[in-house]
N, C-alpha and C. Protein backbone atom coordinates (compact mmCIF):
# COMPACT_ATOMS: atom_id res chain seq x y z
N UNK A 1 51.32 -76.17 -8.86
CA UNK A 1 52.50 -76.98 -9.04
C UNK A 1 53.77 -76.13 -9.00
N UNK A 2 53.63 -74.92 -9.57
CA UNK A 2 54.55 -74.29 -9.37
C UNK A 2 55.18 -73.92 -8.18
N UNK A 3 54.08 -72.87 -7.12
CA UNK A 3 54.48 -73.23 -5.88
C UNK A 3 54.58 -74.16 -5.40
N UNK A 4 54.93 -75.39 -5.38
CA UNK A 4 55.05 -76.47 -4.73
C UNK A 4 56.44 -76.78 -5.18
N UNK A 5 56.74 -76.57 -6.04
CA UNK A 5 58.66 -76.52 -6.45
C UNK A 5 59.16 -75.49 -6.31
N UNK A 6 58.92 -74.14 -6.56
CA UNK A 6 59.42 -73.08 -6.22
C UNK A 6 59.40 -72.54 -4.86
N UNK A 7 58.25 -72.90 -4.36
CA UNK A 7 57.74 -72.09 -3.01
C UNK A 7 57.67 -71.11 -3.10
N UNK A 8 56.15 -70.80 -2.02
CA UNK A 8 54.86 -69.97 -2.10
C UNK A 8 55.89 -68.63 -2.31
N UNK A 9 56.63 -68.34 -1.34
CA UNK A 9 57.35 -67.25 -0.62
C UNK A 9 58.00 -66.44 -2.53
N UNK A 10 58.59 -67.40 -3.29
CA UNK A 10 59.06 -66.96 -4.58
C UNK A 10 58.38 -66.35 -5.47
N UNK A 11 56.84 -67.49 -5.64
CA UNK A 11 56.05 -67.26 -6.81
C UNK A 11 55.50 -66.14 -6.19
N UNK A 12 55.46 -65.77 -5.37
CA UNK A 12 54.59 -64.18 -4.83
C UNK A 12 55.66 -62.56 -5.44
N UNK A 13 57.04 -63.70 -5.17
CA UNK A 13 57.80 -62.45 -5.35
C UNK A 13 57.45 -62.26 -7.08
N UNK A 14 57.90 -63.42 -7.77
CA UNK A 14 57.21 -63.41 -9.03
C UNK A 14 55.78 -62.66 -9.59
N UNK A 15 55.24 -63.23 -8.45
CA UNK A 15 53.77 -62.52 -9.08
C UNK A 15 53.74 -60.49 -9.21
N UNK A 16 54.48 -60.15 -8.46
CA UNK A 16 54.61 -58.88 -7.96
C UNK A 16 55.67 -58.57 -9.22
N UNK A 17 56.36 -58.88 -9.70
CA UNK A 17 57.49 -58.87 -10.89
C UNK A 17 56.65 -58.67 -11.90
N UNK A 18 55.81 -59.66 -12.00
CA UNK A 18 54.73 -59.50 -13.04
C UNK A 18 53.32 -58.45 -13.07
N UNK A 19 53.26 -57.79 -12.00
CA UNK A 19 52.83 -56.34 -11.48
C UNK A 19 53.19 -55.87 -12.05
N UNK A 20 54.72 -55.59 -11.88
CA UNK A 20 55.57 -54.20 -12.90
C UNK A 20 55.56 -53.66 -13.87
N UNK A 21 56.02 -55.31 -14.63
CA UNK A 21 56.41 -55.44 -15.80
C UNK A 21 54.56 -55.08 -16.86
N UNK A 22 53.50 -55.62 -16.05
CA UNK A 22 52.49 -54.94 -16.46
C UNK A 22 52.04 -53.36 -16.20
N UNK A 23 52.00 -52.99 -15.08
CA UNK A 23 52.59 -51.23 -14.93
C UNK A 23 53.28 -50.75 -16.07
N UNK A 24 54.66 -51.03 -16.26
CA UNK A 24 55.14 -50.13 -17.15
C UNK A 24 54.91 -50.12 -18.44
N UNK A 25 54.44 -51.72 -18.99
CA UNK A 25 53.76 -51.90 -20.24
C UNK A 25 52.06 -51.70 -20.59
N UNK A 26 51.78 -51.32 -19.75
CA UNK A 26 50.28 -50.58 -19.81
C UNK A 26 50.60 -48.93 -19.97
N UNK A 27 51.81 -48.48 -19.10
CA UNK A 27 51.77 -47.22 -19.25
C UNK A 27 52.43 -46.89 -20.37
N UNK A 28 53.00 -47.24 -21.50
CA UNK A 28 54.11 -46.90 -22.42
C UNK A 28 53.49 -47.62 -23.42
N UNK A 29 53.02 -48.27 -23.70
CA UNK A 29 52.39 -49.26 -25.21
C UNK A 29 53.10 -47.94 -26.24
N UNK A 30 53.02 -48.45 -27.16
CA UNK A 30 53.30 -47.97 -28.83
C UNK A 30 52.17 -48.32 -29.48
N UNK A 31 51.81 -49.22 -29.23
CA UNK A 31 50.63 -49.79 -30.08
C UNK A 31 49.44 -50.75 -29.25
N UNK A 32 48.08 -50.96 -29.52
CA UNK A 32 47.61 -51.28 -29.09
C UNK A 32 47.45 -53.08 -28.50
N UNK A 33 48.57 -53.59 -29.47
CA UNK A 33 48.82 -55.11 -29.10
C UNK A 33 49.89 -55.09 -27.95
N UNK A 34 50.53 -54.26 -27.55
CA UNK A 34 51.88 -54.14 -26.70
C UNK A 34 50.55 -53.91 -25.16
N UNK A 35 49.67 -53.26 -25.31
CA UNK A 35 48.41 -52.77 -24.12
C UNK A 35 48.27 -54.08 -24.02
N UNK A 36 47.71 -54.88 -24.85
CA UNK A 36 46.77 -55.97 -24.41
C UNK A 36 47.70 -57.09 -24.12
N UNK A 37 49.02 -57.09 -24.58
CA UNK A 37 49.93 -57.98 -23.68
C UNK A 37 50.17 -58.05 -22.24
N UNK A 38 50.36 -56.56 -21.88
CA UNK A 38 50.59 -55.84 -20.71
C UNK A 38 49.97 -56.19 -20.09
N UNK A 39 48.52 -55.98 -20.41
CA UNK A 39 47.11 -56.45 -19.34
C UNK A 39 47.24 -58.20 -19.66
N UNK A 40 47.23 -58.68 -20.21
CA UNK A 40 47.69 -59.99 -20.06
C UNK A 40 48.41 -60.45 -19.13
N UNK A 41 49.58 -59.88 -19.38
CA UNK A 41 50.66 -60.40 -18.20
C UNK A 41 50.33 -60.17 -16.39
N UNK A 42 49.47 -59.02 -16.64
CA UNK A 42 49.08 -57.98 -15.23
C UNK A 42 47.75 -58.66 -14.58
N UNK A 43 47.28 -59.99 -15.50
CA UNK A 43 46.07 -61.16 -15.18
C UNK A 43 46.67 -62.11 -14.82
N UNK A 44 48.05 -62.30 -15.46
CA UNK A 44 48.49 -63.40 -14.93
C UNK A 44 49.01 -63.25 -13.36
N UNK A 45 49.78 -61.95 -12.89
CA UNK A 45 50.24 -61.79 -11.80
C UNK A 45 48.82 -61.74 -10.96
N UNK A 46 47.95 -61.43 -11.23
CA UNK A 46 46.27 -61.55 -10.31
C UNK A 46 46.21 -62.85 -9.99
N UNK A 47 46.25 -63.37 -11.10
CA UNK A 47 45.87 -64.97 -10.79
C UNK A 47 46.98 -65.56 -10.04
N UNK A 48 47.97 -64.94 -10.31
CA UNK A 48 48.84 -66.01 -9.44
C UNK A 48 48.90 -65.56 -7.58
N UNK A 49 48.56 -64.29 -7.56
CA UNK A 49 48.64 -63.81 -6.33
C UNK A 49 47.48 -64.46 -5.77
N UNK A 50 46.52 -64.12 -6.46
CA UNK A 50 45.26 -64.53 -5.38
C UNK A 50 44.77 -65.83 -5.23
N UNK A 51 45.93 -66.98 -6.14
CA UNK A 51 45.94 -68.37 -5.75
C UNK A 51 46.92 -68.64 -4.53
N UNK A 52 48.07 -68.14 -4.38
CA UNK A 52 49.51 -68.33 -3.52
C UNK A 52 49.21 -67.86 -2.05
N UNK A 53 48.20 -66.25 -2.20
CA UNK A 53 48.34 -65.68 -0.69
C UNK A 53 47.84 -66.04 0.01
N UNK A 54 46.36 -66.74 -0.02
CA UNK A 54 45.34 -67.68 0.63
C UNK A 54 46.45 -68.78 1.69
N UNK A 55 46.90 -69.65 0.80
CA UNK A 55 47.61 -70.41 0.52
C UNK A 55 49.23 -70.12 1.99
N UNK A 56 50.35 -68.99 1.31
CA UNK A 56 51.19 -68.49 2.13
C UNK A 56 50.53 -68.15 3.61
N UNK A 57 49.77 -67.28 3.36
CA UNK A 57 49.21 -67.13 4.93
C UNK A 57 48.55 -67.87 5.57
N UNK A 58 48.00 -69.00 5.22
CA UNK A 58 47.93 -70.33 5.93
C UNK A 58 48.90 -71.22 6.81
N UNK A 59 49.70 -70.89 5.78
CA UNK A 59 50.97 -71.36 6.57
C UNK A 59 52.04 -70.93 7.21
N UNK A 60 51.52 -69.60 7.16
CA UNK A 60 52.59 -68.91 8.27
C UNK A 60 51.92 -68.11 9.51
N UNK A 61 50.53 -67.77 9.26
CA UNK A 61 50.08 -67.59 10.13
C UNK A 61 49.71 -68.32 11.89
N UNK A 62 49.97 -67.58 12.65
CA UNK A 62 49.63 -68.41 14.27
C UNK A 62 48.13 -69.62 13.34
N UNK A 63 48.12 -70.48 14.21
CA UNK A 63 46.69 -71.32 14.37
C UNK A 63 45.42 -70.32 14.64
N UNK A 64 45.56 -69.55 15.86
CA UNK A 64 44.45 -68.68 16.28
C UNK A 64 44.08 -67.89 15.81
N UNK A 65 44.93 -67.45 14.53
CA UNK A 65 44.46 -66.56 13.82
C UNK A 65 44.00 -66.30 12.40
N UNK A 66 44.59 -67.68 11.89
CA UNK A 66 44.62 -68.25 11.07
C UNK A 66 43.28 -67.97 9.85
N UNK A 67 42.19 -68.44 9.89
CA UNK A 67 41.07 -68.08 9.63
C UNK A 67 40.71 -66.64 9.29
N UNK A 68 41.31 -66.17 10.10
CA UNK A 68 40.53 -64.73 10.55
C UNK A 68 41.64 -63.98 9.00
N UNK A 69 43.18 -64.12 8.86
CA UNK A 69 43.88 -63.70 8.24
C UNK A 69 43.12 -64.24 6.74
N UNK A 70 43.22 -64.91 6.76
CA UNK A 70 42.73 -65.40 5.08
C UNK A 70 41.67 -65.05 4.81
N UNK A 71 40.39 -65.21 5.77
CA UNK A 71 39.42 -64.14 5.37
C UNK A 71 39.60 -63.16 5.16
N UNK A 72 40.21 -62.39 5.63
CA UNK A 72 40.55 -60.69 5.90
C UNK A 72 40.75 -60.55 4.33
N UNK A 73 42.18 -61.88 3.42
CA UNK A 73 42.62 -61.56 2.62
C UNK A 73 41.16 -61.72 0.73
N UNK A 74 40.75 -62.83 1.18
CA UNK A 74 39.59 -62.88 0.34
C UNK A 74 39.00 -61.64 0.39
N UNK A 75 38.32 -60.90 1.98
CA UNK A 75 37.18 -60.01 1.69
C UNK A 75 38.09 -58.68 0.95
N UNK A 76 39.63 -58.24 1.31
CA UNK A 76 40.06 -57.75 0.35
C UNK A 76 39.82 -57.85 -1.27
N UNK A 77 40.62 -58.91 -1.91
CA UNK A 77 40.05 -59.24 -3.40
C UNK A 77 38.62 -58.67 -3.32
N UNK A 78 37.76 -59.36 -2.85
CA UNK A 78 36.31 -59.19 -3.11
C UNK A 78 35.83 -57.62 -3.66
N UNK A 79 36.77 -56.90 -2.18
CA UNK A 79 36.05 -55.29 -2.33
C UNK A 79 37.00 -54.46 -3.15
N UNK A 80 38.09 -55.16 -3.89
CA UNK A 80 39.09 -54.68 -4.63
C UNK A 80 38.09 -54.57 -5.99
N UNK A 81 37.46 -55.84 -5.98
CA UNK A 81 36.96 -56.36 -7.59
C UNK A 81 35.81 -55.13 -7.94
């Protein structure tokens, strides 16, 4: 729903914002609840990426290639995990 009011193109930039902001709060904690926020936030930018990009490159990709790109992007995740 979100991308669908914001558009895909934003919430990605978002999701990547929320990369960071988990980066630098994983690397700096004070305490161990400030870590597990960090990684919190750094699940949420996962989840939001690997719902949106499927998704974005569907729709911007040629027709002919279409398929081939979004697979490409799943078997990524997959061999990331």
């Amino acid at each position: 729903m979100i991308s669908d009011h914001f558009g895909r193109k934003r919430v990605l930039y978002l999701s990547a914002g929320l990369f960071l902001l988990s980066a630098i709060g994983a690397a700096l904690p004070t305490s161990i609840t400030q870590f597990a926020i960090a990684r919190f936030i750094g699940g949420l930018g996962i989840g939001a990426a690997s719902l949106i990009s499927p998704l974005y490159i569907a729709e911007i990709a040629p027709a002919h290639i279409r398929g081939r790109l979004v697979s490409l992007n799943q078997m990524a995740i997959v061999t990331g995990i």
